[in-house]
C-alpha atoms as a PDB file:
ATOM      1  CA  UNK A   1       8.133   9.349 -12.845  1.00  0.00           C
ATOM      2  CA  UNK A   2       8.322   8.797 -16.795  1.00  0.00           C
ATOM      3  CA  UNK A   3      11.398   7.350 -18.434  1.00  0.00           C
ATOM      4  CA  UNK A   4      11.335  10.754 -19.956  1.00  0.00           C
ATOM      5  CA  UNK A   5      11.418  12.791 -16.666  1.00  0.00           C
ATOM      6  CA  UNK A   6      14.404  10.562 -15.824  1.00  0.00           C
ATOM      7  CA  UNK A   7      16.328  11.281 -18.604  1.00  0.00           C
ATOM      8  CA  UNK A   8      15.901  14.221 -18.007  1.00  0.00           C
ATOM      9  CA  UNK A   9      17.178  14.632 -14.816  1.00  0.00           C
ATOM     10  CA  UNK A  10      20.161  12.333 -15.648  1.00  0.00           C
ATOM     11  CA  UNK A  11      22.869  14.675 -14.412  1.00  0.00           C
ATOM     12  CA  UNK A  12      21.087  15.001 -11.140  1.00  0.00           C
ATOM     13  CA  UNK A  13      23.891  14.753  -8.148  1.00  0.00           C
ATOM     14  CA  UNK A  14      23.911  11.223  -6.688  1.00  0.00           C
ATOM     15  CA  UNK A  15      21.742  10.735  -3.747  1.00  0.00           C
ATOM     16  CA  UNK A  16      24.381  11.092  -1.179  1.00  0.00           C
ATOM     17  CA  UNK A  17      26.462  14.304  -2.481  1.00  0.00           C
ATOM     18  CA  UNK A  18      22.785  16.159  -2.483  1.00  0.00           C
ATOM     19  CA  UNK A  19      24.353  19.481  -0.533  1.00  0.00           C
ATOM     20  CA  UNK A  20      23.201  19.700   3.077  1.00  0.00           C
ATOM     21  CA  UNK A  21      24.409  22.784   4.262  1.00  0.00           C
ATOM     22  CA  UNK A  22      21.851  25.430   3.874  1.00  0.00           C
ATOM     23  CA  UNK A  23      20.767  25.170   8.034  1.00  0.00           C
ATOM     24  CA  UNK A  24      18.675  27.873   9.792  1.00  0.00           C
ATOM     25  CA  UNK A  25      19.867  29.183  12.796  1.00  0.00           C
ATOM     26  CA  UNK A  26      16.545  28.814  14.740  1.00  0.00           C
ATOM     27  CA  UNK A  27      12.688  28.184  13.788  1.00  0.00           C
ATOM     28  CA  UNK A  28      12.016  31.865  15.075  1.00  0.00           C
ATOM     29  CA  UNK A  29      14.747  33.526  13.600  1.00  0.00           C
ATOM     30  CA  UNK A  30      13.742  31.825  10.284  1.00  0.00           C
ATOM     31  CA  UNK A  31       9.947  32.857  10.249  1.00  0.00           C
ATOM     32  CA  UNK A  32      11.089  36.657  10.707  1.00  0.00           C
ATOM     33  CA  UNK A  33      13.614  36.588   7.620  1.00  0.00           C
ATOM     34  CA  UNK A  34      11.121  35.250   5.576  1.00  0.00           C
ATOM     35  CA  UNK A  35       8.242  37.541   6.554  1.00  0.00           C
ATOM     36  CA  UNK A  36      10.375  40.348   6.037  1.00  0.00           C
ATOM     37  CA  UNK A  37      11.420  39.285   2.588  1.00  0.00           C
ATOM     38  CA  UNK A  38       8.192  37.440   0.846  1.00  0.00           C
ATOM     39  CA  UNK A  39       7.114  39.454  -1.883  1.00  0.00           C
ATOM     40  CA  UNK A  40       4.947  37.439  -4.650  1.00  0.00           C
ATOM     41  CA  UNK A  41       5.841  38.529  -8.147  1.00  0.00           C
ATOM     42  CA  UNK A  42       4.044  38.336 -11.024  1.00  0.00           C
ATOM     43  CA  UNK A  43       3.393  34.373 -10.175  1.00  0.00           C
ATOM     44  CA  UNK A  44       1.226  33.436 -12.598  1.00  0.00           C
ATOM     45  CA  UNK A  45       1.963  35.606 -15.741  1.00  0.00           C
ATOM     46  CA  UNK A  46       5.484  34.275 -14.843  1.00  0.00           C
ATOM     47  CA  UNK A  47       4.569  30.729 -14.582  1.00  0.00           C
ATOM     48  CA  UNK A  48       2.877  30.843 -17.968  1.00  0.00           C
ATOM     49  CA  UNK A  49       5.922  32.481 -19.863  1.00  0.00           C
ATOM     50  CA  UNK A  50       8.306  29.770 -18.250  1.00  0.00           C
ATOM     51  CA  UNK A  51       6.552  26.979 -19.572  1.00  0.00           C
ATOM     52  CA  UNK A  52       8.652  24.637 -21.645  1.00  0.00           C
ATOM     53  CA  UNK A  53      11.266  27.504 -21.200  1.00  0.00           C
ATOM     54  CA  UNK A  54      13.750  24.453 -19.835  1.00  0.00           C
ATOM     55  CA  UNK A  55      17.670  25.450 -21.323  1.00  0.00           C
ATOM     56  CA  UNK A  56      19.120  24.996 -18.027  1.00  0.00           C
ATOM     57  CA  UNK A  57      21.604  21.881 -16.779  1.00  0.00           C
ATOM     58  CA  UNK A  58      20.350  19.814 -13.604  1.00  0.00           C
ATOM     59  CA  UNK A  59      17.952  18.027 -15.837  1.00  0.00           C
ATOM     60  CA  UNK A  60      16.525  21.024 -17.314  1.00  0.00           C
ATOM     61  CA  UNK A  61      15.736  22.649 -13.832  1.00  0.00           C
ATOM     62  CA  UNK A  62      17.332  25.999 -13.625  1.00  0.00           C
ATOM     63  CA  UNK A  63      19.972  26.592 -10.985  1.00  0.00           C
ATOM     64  CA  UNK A  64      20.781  29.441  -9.126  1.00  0.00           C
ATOM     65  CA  UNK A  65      23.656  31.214  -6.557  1.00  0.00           C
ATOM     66  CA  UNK A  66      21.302  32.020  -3.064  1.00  0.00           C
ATOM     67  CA  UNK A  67      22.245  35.447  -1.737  1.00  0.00           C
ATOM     68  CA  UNK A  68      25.250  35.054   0.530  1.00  0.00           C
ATOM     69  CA  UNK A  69      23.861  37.129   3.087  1.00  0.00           C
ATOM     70  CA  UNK A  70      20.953  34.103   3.282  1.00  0.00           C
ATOM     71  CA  UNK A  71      23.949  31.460   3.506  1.00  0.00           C
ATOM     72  CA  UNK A  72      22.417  30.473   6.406  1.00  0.00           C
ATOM     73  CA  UNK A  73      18.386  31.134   6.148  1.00  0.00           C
ATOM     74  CA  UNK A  74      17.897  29.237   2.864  1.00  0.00           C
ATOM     75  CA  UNK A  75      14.588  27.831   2.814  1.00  0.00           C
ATOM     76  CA  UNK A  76      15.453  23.762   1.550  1.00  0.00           C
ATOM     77  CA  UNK A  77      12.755  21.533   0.275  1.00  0.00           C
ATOM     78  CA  UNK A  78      13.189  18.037   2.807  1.00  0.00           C
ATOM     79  CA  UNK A  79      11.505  15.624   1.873  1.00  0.00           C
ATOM     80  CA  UNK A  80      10.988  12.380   4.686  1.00  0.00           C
ATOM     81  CA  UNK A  81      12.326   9.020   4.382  1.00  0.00           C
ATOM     82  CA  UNK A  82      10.222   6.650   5.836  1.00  0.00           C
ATOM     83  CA  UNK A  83      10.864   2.753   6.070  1.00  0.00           C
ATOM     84  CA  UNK A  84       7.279   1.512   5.749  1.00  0.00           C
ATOM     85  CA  UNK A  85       4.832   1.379   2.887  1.00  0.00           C
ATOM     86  CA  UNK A  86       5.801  -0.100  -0.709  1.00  0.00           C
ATOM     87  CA  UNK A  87       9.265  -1.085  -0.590  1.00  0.00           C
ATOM     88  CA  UNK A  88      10.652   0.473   2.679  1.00  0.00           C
ATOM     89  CA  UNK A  89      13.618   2.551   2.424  1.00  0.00           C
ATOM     90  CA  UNK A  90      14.011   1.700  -1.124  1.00  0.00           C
ATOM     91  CA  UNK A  91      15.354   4.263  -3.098  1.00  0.00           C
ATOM     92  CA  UNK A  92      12.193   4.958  -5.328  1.00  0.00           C
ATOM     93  CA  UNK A  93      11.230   5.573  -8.883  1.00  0.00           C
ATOM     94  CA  UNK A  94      12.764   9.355  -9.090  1.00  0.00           C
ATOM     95  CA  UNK A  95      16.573   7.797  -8.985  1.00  0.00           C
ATOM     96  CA  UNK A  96      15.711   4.710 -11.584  1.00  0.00           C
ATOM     97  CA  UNK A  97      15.771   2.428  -8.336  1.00  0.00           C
ATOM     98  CA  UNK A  98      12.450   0.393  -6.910  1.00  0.00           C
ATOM     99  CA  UNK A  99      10.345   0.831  -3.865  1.00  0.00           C
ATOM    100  CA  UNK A 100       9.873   3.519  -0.973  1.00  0.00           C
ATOM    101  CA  UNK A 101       6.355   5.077  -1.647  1.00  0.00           C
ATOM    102  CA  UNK A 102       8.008   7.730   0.381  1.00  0.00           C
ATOM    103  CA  UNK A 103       9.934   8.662  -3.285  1.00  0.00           C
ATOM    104  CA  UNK A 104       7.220   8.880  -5.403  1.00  0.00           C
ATOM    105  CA  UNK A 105       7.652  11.882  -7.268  1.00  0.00           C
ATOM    106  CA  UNK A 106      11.056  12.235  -6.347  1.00  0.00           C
ATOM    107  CA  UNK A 107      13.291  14.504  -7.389  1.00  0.00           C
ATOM    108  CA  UNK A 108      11.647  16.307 -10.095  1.00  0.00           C
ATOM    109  CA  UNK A 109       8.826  17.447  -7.775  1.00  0.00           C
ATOM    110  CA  UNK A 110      11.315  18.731  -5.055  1.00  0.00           C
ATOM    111  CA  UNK A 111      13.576  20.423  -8.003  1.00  0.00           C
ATOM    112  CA  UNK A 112      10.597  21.832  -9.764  1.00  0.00           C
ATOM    113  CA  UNK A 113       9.274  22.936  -6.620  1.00  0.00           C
ATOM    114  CA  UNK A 114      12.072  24.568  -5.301  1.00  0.00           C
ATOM    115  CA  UNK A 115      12.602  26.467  -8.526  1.00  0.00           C
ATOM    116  CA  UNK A 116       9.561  27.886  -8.565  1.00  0.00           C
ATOM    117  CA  UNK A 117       9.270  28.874  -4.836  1.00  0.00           C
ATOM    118  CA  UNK A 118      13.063  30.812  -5.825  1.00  0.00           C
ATOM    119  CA  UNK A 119      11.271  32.329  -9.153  1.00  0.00           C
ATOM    120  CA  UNK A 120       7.845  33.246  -8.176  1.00  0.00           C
ATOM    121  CA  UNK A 121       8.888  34.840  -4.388  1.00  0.00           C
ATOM    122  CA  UNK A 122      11.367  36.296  -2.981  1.00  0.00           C
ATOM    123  CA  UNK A 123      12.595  33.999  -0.074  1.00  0.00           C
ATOM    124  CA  UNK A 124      15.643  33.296  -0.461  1.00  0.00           C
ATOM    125  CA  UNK A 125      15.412  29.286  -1.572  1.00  0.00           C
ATOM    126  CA  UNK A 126      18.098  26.788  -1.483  1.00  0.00           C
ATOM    127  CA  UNK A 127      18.465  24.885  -5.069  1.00  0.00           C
ATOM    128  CA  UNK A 128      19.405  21.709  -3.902  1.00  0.00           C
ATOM    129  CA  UNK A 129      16.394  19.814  -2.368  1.00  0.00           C
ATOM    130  CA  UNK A 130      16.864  17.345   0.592  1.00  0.00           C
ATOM    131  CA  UNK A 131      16.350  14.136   2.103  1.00  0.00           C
ATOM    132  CA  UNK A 132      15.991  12.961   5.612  1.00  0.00           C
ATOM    133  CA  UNK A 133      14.868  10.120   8.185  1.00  0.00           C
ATOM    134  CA  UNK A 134      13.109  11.798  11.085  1.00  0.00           C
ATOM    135  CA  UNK A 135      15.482  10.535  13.226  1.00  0.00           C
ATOM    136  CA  UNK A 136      18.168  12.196  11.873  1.00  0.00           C
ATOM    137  CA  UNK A 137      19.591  14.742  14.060  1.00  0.00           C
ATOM    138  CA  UNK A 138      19.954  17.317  11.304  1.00  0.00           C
ATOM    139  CA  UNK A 139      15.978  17.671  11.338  1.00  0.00           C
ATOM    140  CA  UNK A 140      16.384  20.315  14.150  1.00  0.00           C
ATOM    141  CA  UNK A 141      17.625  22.526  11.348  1.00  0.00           C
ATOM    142  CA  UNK A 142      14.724  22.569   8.741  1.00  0.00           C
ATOM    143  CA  UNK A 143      11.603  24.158   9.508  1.00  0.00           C
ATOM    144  CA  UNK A 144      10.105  22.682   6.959  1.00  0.00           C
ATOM    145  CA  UNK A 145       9.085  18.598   6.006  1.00  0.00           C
ATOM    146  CA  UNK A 146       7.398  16.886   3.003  1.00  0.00           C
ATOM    147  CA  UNK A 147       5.789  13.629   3.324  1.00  0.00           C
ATOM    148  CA  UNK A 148       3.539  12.077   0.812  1.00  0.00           C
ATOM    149  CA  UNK A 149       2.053   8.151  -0.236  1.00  0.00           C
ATOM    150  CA  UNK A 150       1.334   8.075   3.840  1.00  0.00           C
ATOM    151  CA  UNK A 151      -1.773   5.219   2.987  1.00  0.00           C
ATOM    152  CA  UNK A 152      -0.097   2.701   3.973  1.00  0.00           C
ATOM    153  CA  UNK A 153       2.372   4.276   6.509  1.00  0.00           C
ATOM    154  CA  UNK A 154       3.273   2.423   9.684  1.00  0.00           C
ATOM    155  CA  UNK A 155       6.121   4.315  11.989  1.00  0.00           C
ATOM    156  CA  UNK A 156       8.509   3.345  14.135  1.00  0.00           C
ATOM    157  CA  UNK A 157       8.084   3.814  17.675  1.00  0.00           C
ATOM    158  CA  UNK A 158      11.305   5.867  17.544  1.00  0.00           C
ATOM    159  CA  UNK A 159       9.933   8.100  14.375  1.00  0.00           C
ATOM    160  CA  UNK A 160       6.670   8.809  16.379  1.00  0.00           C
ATOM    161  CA  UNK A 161       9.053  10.154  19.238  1.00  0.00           C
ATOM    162  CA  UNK A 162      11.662  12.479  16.652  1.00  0.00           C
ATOM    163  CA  UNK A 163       8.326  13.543  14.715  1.00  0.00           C
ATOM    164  CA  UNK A 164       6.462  14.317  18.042  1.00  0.00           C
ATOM    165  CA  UNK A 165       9.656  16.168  19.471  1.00  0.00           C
ATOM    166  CA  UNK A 166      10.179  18.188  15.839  1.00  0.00           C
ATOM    167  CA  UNK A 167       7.039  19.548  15.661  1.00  0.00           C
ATOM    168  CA  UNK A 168       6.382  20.542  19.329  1.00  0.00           C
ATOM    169  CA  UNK A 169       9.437  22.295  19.049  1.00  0.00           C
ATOM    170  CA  UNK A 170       8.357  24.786  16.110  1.00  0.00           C
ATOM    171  CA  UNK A 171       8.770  22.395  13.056  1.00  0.00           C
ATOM    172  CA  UNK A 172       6.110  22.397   9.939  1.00  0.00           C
ATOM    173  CA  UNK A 173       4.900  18.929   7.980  1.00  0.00           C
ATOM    174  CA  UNK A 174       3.123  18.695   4.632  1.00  0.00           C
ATOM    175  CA  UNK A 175       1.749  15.846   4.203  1.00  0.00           C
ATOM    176  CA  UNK A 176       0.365  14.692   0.506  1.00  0.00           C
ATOM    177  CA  UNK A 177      -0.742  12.633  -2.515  1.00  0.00           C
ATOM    178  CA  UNK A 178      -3.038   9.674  -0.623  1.00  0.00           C
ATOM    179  CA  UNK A 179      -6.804   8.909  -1.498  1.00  0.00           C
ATOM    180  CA  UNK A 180      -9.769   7.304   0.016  1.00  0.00           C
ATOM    181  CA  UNK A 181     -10.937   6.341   3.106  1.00  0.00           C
ATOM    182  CA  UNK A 182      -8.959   3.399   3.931  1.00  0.00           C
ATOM    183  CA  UNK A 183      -6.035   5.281   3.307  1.00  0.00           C
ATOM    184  CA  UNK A 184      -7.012   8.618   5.379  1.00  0.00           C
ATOM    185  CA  UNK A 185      -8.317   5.926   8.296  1.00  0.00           C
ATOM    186  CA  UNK A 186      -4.654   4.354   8.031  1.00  0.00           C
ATOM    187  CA  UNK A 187      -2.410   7.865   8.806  1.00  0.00           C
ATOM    188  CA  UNK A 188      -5.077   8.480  11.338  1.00  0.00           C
ATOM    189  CA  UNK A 189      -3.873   5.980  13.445  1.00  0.00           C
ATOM    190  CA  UNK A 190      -0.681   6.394  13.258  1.00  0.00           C
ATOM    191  CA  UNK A 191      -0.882  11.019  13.660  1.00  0.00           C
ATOM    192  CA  UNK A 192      -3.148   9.840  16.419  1.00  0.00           C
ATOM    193  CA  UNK A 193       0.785   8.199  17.731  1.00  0.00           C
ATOM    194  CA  UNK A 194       2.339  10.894  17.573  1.00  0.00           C
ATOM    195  CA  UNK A 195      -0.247  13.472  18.962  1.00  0.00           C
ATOM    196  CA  UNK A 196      -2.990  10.771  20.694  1.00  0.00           C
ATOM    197  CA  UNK A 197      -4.601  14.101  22.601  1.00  0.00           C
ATOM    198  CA  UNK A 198      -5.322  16.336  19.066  1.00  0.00           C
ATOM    199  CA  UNK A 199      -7.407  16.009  16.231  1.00  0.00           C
ATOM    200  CA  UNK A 200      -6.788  16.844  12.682  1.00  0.00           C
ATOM    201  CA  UNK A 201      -9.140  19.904  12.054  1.00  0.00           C
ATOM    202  CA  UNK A 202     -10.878  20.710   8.523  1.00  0.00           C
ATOM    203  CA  UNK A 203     -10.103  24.160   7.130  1.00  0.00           C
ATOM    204  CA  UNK A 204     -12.167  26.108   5.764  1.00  0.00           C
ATOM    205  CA  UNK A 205     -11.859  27.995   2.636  1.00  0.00           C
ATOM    206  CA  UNK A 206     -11.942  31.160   4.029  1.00  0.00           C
ATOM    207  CA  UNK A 207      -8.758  30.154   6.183  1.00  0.00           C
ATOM    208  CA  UNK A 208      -5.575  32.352   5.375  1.00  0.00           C
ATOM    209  CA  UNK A 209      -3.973  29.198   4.077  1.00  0.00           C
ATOM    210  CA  UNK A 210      -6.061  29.447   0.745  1.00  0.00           C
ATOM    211  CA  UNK A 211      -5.422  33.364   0.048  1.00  0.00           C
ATOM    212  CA  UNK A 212      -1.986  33.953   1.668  1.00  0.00           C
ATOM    213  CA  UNK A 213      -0.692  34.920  -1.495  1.00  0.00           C
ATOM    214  CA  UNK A 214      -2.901  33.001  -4.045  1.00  0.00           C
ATOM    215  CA  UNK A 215      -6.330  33.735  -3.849  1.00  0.00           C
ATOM    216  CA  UNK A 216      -7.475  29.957  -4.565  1.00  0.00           C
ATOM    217  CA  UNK A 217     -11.522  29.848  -5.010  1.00  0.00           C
ATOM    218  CA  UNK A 218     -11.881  26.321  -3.877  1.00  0.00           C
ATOM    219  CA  UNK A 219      -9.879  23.602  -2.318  1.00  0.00           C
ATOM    220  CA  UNK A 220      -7.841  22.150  -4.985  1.00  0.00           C
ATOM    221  CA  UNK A 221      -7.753  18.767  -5.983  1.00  0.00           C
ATOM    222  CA  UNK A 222      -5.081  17.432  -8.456  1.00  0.00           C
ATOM    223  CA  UNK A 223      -5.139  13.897  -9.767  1.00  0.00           C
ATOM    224  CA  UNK A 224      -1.544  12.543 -11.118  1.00  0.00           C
ATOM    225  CA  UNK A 225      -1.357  13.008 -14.843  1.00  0.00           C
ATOM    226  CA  UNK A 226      -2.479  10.158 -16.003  1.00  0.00           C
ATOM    227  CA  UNK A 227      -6.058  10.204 -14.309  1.00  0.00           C
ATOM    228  CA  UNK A 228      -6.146  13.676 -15.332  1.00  0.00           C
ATOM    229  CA  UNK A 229      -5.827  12.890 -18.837  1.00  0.00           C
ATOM    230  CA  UNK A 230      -8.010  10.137 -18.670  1.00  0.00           C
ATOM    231  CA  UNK A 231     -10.564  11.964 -17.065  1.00  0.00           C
ATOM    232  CA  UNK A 232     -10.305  15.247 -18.734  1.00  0.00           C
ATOM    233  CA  UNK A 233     -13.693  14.282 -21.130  1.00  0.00           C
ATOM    234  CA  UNK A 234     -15.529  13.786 -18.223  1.00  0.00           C
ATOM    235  CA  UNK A 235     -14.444  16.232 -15.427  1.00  0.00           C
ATOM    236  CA  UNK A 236     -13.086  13.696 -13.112  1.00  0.00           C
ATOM    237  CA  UNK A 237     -10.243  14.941 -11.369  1.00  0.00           C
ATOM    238  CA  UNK A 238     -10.421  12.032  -8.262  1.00  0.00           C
ATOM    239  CA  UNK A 239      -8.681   9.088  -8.235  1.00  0.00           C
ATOM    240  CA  UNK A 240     -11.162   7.130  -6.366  1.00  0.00           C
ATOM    241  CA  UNK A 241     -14.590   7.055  -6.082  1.00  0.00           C
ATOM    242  CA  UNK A 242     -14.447   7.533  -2.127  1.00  0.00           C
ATOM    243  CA  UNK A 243     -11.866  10.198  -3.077  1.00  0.00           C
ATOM    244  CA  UNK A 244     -14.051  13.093  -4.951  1.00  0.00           C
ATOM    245  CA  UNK A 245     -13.523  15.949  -2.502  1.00  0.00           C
ATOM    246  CA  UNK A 246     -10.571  17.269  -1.471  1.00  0.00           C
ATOM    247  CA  UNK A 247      -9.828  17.805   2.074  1.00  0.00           C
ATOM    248  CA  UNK A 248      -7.062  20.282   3.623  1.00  0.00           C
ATOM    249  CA  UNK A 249      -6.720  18.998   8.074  1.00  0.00           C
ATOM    250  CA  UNK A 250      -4.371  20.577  10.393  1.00  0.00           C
ATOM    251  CA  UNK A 251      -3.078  19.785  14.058  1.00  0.00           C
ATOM    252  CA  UNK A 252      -1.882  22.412  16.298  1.00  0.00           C
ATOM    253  CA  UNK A 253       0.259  22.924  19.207  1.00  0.00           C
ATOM    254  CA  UNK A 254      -1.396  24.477  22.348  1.00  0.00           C
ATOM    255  CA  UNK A 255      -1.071  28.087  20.906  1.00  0.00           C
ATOM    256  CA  UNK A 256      -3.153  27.612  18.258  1.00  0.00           C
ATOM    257  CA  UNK A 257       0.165  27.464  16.101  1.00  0.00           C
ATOM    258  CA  UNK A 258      -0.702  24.741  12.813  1.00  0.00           C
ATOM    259  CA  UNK A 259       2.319  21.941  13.008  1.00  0.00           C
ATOM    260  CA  UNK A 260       1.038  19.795  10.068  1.00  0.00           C
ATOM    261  CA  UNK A 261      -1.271  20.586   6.986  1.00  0.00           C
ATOM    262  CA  UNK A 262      -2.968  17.030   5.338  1.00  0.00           C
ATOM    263  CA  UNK A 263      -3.610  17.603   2.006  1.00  0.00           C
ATOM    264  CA  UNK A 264      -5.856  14.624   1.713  1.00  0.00           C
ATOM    265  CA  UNK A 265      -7.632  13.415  -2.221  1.00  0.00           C
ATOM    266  CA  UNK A 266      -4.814  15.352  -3.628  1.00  0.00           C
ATOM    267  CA  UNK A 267      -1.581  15.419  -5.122  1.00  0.00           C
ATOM    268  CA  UNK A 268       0.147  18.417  -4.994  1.00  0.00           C
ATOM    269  CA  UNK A 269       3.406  16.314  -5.750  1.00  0.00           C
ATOM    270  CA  UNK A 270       2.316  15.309  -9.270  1.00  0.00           C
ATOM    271  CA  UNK A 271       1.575  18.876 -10.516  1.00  0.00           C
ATOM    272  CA  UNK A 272       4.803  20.332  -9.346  1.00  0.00           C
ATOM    273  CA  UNK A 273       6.598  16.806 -11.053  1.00  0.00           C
ATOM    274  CA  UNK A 274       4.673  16.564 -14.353  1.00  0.00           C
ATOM    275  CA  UNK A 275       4.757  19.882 -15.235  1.00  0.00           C
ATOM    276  CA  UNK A 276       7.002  20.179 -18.629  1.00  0.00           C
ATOM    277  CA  UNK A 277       5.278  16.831 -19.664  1.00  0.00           C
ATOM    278  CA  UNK A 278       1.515  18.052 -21.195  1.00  0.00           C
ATOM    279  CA  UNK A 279       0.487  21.831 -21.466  1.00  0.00           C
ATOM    280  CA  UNK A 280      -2.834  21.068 -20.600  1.00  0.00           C
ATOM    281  CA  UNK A 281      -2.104  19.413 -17.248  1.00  0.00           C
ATOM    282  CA  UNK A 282       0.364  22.163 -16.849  1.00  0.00           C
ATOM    283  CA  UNK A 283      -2.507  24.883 -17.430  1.00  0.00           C
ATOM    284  CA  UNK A 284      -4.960  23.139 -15.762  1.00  0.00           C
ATOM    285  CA  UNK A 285      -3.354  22.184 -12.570  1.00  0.00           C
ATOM    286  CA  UNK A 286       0.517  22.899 -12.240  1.00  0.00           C
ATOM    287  CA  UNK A 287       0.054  26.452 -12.683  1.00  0.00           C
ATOM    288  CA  UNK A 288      -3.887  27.095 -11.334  1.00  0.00           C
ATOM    289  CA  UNK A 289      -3.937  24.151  -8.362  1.00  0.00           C
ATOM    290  CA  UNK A 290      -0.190  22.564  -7.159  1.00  0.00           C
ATOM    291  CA  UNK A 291       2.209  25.558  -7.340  1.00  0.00           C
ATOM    292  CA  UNK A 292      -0.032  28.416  -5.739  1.00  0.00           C
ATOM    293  CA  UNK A 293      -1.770  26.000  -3.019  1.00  0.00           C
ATOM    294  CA  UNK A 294       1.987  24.534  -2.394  1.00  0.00           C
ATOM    295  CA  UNK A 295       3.575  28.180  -2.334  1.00  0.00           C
ATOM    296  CA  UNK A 296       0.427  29.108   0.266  1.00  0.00           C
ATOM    297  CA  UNK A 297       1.213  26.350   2.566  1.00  0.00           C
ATOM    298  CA  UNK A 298       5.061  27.199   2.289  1.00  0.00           C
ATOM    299  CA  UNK A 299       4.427  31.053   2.912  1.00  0.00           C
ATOM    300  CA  UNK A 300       1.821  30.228   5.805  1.00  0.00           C
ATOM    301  CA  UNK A 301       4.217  27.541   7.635  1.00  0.00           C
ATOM    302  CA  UNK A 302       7.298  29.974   7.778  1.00  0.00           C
ATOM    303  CA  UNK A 303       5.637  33.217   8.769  1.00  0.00           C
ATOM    304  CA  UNK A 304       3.332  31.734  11.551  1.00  0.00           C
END
């Protein structure tokens, strides 16, 4: 995240007073609110007015009051702290701190995220994004996981057991924002841990995930701003040259149900953080690529 991002987050709460208690009742119960209640807006006309449009506090991300009546079916962004990869458990580069890969992006792509999910929908969204270990006992409550710079990954035996148990038992993981082969070939072995009898599955385009509420003509692929802007005479949106096209796996439980989405040669992260920083990136891919494929995978998890 830039030094600019940072400052403007600076009144962020401190990692440990981030509020925790939006739970959901149940998995099922969840997915039934929330399909009774999506309704897309005017997403992208929306999207485009907002830009910029930052006179808010909590580091120029709007805040909000979440219908009472929802106090307890809030959707909250969680985003997965994992101990290996660069600097373990490290705080990361979203609170000013170094290490843990598992923070890149962090918070401004959870906030941003968040806000947009609340502005351009209407389930009912909790403001305050989260962050847990997968061995945290408070996982049972969220439907819904982020994990992302998973290249270099290596669990725990006892994270391959909490993340086997959480997702068997109706949970949802997005995984994100890792390129190339050696990477993909790295959180193959360690999915193939947690699940050693199932194998990620390529989706097609035509697969509701793409068009459950933005119709999205191809897979998308967004490159962190920088590459973007470096590559924007030349039409390279990849990071790596083993890395040009995009790939969207899933596993699933016996029923057919998806339990994890692998957004692979993209990051989805980047677009949702950088978005206030460059109206070009923003037009480009915030508002045409991250938001709509990362509102599809959202709507998708929770009503199926």
């Amino acid at each position: 995240m830039s030094l600019r991002g940072a400052q403007r987050r600076s009144n962020l709460l401190p990692f440990a007073e981030v509020v925790r208690g939006t739970h959901s009742p149940g998995f099922a119960t969840y997915r039934l609110l929330l399909l009774l209640v999506v309704i897309v807006l005017a997403a992208t006309a929306t999207l485009a007015q907002r830009y910029y449009d930052r006179q808010y506090d909590r580091r120029g991300v709007p805040n909000w009051q979440p219908d009472k009546e929802f106090s307890r079916d809030l959707f909250t962004f969680v985003r997965i702290q994992y101990s290996s990869g660069y600097g373990g458990y490290g705080r990361g580069r979203g609170r000013g701190y170094s290490g843990g890969s598992w923070a890149t992006d962090f918070p401004d792509s959870d906030l941003n995220f968040s806000w947009r999910l609340h502005q351009l929908t209407s389930i009912e969204v909790a403001p305050d994004p989260i962050v847990l270990e997968l061995t945290d006992p408070e996982l049972v409550n969220y439907p819904f996981i982020y994990m992302l710079e998973v290249g270099r990954l290596v669990f725990e035996e006892e994270e391959v057991e909490a993340l086997r148990a959480y997702l068997l038992n109706g949970g949802f993981l997005m995984v994100d924002d890792f390129w190339g082969e050696a990477e993909w070939f790295n959180f193959y072995r360690e999915i193939k841990r947690v699940f050693p009898d199932r194998e990620p599955v390529e989706l097609d385009l035509d697969h509701p995930v793409f068009n459950i509420v933005f119709q999205l003509k191809e897979k998308p692929q967004v490159p962190s701003i920088n590459v973007a802007l470096a590559g924007r005479p030349y039409g390279i949106t990849w990071e790596r040259e083993d890395a040009r096209q995009a790939h969207y796996k899933a596993i699933h439980d016996d029923k057919g149900r998806m339990m994890v989405i692998i957004c692979h040669n993209t990051d989805l992260g980047d677009g949702w953080e950088r978005e206030g920083e460059n109206e070009w990136y923003f037009r480009e891919f915030s508002e045409k690529k991250a938001y709509p494929m990362g509102i599809n995978i959202v709507v998708y998890a929770m009503t199926h």
